[in-house]
N, C-alpha and C. Protein backbone atom coordinates (compact mmCIF):
# COMPACT_ATOMS: atom_id res chain seq x y z
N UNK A 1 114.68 89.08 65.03
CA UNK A 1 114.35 88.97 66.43
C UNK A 1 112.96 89.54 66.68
N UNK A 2 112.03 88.58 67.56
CA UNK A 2 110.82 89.20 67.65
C UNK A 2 110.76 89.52 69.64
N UNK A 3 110.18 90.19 69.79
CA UNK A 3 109.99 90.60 71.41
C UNK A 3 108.10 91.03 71.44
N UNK A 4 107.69 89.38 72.21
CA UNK A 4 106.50 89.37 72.49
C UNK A 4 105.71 88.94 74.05
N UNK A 5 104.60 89.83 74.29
CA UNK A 5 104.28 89.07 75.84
C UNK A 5 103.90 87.80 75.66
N UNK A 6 104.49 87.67 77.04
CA UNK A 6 104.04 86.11 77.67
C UNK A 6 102.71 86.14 77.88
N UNK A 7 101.77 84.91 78.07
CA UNK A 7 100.88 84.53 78.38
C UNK A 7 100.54 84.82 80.02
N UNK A 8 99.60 84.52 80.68
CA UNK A 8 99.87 84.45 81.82
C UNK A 8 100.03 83.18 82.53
N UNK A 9 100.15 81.96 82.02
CA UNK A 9 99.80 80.75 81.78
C UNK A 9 101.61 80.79 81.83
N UNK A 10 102.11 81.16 80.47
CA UNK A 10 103.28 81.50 80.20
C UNK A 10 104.58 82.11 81.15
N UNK A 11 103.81 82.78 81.99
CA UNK A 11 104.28 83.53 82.90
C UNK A 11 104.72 83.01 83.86
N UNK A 12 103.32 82.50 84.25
CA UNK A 12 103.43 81.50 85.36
C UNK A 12 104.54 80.06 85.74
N UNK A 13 104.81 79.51 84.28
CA UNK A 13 105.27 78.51 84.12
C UNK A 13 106.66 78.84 84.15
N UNK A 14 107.22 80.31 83.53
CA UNK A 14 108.39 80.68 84.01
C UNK A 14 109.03 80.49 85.55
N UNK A 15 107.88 80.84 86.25
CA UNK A 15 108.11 80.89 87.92
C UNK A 15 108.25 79.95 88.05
N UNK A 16 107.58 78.88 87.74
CA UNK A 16 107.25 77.10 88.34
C UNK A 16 108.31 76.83 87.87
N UNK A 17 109.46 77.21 86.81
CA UNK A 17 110.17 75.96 86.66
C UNK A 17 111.30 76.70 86.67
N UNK A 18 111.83 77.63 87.80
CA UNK A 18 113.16 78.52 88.20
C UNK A 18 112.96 78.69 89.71
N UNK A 19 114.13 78.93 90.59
CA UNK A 19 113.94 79.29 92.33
C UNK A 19 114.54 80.29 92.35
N UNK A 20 115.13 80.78 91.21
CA UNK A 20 116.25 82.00 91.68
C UNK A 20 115.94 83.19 91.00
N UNK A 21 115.64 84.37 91.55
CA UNK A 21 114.99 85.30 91.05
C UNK A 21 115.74 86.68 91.74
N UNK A 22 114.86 87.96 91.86
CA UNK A 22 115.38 88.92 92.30
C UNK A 22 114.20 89.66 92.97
N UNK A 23 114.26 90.45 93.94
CA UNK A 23 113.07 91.00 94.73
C UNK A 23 113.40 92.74 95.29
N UNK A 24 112.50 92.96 94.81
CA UNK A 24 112.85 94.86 94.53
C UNK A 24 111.79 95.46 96.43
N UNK A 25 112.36 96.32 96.89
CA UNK A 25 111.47 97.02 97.87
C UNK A 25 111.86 98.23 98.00
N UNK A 26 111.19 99.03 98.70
CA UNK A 26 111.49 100.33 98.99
C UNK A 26 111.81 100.61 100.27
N UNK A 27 112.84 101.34 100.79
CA UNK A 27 113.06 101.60 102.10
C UNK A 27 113.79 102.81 102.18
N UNK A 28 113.14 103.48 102.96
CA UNK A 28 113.44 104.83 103.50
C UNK A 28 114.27 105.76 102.20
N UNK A 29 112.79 105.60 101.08
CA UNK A 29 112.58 106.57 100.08
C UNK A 29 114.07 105.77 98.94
N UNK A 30 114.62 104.74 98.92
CA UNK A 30 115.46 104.37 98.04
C UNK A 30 114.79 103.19 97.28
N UNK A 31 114.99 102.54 96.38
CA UNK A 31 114.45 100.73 95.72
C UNK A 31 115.67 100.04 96.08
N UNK A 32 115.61 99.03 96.29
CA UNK A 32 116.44 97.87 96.36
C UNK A 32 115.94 96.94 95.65
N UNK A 33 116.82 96.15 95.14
CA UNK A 33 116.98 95.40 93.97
C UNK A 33 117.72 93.70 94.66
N UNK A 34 117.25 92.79 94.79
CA UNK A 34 118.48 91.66 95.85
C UNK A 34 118.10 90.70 95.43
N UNK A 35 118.96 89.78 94.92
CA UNK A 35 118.86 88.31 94.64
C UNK A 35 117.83 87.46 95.47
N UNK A 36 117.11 86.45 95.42
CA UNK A 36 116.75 85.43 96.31
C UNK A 36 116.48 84.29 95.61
N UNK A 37 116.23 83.40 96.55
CA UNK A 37 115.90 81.94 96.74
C UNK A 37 114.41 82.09 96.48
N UNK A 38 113.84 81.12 96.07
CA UNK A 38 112.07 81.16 95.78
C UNK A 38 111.56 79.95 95.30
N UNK A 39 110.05 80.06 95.61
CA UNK A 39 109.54 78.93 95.24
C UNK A 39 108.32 79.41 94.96
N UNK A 40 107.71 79.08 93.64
CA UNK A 40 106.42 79.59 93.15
C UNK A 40 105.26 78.22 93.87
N UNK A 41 104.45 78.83 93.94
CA UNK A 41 103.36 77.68 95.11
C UNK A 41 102.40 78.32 94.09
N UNK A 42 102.08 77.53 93.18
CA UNK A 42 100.91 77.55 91.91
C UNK A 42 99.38 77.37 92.73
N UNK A 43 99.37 76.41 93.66
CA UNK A 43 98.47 76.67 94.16
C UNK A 43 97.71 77.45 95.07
N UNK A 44 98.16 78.32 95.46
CA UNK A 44 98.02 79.29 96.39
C UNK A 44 98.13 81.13 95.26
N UNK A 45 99.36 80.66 94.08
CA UNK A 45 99.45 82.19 93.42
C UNK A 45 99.97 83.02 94.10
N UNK A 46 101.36 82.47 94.80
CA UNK A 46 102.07 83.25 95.89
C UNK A 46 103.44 82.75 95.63
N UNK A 47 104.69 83.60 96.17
CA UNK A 47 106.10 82.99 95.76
C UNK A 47 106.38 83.07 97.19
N UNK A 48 107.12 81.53 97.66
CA UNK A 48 107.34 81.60 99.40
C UNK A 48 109.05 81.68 99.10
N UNK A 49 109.56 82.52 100.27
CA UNK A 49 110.53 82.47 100.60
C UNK A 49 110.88 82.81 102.12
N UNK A 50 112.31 82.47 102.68
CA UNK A 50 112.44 82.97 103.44
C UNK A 50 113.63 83.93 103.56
N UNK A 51 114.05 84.75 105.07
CA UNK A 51 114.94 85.21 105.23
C UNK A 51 115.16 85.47 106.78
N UNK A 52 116.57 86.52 107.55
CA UNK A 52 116.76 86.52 108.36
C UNK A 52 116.03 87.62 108.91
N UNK A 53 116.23 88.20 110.02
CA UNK A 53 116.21 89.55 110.60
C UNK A 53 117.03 90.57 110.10
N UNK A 54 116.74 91.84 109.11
CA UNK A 54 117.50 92.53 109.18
C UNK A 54 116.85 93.84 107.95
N UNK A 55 117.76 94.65 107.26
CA UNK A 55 117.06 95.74 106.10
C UNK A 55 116.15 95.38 105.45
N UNK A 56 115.72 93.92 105.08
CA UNK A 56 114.80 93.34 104.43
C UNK A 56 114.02 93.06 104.33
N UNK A 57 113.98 92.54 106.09
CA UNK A 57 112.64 92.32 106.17
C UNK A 57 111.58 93.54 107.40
N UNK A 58 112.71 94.15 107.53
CA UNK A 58 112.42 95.52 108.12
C UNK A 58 111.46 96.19 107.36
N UNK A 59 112.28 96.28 105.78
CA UNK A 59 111.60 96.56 104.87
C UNK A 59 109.99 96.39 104.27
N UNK A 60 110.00 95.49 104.38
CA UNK A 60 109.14 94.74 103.78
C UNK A 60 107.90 95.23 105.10
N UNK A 61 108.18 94.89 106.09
CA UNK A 61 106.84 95.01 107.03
C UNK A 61 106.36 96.64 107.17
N UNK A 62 107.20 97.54 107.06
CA UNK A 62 106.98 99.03 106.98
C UNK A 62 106.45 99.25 105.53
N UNK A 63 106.84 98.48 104.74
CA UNK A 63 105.66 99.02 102.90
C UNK A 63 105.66 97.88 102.38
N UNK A 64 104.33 96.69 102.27
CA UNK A 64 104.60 95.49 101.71
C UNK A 64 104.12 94.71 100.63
N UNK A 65 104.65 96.59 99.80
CA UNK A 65 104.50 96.42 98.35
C UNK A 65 105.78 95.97 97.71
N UNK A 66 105.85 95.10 97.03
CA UNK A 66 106.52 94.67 95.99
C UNK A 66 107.07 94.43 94.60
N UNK A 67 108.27 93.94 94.08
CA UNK A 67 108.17 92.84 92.99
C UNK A 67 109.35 92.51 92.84
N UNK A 68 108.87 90.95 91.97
CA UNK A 68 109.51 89.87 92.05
C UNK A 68 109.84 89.65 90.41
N UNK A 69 111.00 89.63 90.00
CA UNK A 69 111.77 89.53 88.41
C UNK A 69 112.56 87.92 88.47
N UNK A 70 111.96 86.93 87.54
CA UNK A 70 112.68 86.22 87.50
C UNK A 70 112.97 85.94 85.37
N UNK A 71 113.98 85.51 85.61
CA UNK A 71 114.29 85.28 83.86
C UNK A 71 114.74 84.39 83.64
N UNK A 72 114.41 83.51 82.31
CA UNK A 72 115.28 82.22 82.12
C UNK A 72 116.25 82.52 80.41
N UNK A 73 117.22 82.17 80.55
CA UNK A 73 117.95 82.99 79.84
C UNK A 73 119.00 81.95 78.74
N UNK A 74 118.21 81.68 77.54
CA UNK A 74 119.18 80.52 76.85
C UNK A 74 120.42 81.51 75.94
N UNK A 75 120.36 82.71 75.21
CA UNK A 75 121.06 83.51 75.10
C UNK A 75 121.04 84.86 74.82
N UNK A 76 121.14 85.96 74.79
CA UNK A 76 121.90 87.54 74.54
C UNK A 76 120.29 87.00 73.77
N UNK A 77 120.06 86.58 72.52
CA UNK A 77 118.77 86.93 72.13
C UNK A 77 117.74 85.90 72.03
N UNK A 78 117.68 84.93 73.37
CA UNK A 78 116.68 83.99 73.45
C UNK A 78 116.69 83.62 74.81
N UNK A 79 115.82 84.57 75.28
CA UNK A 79 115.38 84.41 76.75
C UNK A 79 113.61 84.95 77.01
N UNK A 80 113.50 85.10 78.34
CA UNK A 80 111.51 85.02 78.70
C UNK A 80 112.21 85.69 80.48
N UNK A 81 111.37 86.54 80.59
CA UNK A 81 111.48 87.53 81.73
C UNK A 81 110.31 87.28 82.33
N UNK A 82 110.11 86.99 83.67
CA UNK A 82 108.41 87.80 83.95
C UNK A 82 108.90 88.75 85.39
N UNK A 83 107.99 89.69 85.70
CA UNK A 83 108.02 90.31 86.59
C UNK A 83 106.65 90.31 87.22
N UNK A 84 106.79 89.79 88.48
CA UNK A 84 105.56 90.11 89.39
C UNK A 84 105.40 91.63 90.19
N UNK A 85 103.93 91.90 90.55
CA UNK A 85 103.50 92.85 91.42
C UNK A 85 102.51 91.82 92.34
N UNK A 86 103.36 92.71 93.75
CA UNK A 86 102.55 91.63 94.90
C UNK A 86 102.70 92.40 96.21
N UNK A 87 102.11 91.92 97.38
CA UNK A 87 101.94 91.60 98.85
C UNK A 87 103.25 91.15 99.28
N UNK A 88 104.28 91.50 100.50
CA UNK A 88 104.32 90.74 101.43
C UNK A 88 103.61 90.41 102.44
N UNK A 89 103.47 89.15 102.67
CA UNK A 89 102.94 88.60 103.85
C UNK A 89 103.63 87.78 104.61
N UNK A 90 104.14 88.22 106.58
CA UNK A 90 104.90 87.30 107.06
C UNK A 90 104.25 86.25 107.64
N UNK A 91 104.74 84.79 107.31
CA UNK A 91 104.04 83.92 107.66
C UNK A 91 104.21 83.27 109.39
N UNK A 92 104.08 82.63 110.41
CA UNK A 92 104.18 82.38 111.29
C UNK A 92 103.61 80.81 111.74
N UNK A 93 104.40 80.19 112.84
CA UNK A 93 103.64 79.00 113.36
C UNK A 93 103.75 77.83 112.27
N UNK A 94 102.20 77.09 112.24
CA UNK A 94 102.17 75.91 111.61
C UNK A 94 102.20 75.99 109.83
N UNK A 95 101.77 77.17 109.39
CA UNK A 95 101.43 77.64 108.12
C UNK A 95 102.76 77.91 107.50
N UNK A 96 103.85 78.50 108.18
CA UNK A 96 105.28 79.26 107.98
C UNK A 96 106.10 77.42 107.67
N UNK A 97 106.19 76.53 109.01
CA UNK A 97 106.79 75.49 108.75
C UNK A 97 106.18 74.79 107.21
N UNK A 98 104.98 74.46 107.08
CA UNK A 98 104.50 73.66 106.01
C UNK A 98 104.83 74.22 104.68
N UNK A 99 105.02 76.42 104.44
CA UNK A 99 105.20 76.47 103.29
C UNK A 99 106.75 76.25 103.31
N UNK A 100 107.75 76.61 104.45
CA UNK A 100 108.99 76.13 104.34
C UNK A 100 109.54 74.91 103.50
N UNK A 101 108.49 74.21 104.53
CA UNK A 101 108.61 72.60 103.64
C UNK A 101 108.17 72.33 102.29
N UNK A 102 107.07 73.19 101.80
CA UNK A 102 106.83 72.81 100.12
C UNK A 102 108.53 73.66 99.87
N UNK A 103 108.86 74.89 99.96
CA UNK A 103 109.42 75.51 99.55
C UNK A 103 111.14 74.66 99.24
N UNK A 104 111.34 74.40 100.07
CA UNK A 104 112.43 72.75 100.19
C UNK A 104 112.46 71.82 99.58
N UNK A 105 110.86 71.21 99.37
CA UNK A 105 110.66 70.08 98.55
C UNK A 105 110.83 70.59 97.45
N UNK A 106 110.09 72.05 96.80
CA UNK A 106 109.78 72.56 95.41
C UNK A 106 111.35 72.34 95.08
N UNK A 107 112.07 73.14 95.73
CA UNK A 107 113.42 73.89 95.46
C UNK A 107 114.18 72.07 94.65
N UNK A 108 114.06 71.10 95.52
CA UNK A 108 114.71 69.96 95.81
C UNK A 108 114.64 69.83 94.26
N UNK A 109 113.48 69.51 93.84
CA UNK A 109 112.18 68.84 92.67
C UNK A 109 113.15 69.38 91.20
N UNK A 110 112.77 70.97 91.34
CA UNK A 110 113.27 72.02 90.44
C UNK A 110 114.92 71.44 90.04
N UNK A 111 115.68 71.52 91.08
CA UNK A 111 117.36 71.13 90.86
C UNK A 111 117.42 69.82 90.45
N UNK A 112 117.00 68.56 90.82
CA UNK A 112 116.87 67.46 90.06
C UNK A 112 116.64 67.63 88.66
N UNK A 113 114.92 68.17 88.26
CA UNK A 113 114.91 67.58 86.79
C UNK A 113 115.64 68.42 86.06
N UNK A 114 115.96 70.22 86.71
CA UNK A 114 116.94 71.15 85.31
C UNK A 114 118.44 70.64 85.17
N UNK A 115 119.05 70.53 86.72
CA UNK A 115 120.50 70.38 87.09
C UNK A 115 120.50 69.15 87.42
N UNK A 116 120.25 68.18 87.54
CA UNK A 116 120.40 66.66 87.57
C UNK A 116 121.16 66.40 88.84
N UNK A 117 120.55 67.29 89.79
CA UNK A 117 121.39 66.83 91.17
C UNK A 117 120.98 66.66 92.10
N UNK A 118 121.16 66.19 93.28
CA UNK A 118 120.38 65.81 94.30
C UNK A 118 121.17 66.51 95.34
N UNK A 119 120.20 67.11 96.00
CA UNK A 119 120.57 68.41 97.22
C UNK A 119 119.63 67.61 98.33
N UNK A 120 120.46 67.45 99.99
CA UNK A 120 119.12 67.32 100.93
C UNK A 120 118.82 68.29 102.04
N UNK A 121 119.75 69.22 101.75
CA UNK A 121 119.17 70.33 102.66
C UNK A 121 119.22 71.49 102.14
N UNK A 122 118.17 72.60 102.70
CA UNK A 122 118.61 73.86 102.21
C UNK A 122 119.48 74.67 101.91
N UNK A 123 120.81 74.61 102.34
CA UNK A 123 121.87 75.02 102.44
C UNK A 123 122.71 74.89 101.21
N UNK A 124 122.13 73.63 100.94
CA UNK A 124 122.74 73.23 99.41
C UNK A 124 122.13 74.00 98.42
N UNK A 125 120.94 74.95 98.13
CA UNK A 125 121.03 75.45 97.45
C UNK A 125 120.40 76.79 97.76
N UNK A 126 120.72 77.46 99.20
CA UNK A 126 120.15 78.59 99.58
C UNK A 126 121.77 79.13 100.54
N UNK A 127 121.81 80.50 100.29
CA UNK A 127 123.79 81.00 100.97
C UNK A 127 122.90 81.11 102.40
N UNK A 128 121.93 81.34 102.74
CA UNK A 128 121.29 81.84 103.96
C UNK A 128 121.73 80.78 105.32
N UNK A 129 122.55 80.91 106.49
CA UNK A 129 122.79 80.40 107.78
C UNK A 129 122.16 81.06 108.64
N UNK A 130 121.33 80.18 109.55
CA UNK A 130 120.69 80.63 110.37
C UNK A 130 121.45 79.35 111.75
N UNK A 131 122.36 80.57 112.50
CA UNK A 131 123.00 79.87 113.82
C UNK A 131 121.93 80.45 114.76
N UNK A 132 120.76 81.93 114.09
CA UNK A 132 120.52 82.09 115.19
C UNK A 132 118.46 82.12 115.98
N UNK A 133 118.31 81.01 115.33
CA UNK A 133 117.20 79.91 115.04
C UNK A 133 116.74 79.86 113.80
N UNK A 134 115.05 79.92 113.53
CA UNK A 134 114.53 79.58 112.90
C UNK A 134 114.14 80.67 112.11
N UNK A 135 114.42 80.59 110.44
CA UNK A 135 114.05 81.52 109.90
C UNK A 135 112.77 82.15 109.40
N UNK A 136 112.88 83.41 108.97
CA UNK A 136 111.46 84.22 108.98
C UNK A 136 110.59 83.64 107.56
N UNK A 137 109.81 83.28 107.69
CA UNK A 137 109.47 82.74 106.06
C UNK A 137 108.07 83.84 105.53
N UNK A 138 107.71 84.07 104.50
CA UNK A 138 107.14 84.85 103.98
C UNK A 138 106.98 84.37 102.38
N UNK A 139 105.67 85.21 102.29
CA UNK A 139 105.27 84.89 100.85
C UNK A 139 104.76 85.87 100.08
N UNK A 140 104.93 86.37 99.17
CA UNK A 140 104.02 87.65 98.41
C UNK A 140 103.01 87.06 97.58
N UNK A 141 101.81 87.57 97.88
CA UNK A 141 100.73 86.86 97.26
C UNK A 141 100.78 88.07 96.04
N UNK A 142 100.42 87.23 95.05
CA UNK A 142 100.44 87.87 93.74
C UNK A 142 99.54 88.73 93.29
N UNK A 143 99.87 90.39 92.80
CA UNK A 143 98.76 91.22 92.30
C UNK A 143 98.48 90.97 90.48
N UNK A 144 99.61 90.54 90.32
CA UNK A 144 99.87 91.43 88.55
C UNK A 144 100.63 90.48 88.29
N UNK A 145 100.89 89.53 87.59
CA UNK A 145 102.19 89.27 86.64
C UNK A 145 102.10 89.38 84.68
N UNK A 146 102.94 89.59 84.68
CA UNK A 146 104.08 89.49 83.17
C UNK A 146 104.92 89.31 82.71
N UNK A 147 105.26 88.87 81.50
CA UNK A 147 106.30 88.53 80.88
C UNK A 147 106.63 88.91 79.68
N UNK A 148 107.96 88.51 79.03
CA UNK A 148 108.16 89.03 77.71
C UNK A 148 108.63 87.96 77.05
N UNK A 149 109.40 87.79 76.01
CA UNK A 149 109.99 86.93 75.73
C UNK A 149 110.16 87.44 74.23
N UNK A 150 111.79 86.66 74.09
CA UNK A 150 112.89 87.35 73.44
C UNK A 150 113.25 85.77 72.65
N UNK A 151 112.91 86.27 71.08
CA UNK A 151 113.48 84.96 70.32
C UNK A 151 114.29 85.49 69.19
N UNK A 152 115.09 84.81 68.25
CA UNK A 152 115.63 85.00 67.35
C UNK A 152 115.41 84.33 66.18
């Protein structure tokens, strides 16, 4: 078994071709660690997501330092990790709808060619309900990334 870094190239391509990751913050002196939904936006060098009102994104606007761990994982000893260091930034208005919408399309794109399925709304592959409008969308623009990767 060898354990070597990723590229950043490498890294990157981890993000581009996964939505489901994990997102670490700090709040009132503890880390949190929480699953999410995501979409790497290569062109920009930012991961958009959204969420509701609540510890999270409370969070996030009081210290909106970050990071973002995603892994793709074929087995126990053949998998590729990367972990980002980044920005939150909350997005708003016309800029918030349009990355929503790559973020939808990306998400859509991603589940077709890995999982061979066709999803047409968010819901289908995000647990997040919003009865009570429109959700908060946000993006962490990227400081740092890396990766590892684990072969046998």
């Amino acid at each position: 078994m060898t354990m070597t870094d990723l590229t950043i190239s490498a890294s990157a391509n981890v993000l581009r071709n996964n939505y489901l990751g994990h997102l670490a913050y700090l709040w009132q002196g503890k880390s949190y660690l929480i699953p999410i939904t995501y979409y790497f936006d290569h062109a920009d060098n930012t991961i958009i997501s959204y969420t509701s009102e609540g510890h999270k994104i409370d969070a996030m606007r009081k210290n909106n330092s970050v990071t973002v761990q995603v892994e793709e994982m074929q087995s126990m000893f053949n998998w590729e990790s990367v972990m980002v260091h980044g920005t939150f930034e909350e997005l708003e208005g016309t800029i918030a709808k349009q990355k929503l919408h790559l973020f939808t399309e990306g998400i859509k794109s991603i589940i077709k060619r890995k999982e061979h399925k066709e999803v047409e709304f968010i819901n289908e592959f995000s647990s997040k309900l919003y009865s009570r409008g429109i959700p908060i969308v946000y993006r962490i623009k990227i400081l740092e990334i890396m990766g590892k990767r684990r072969e046998t």
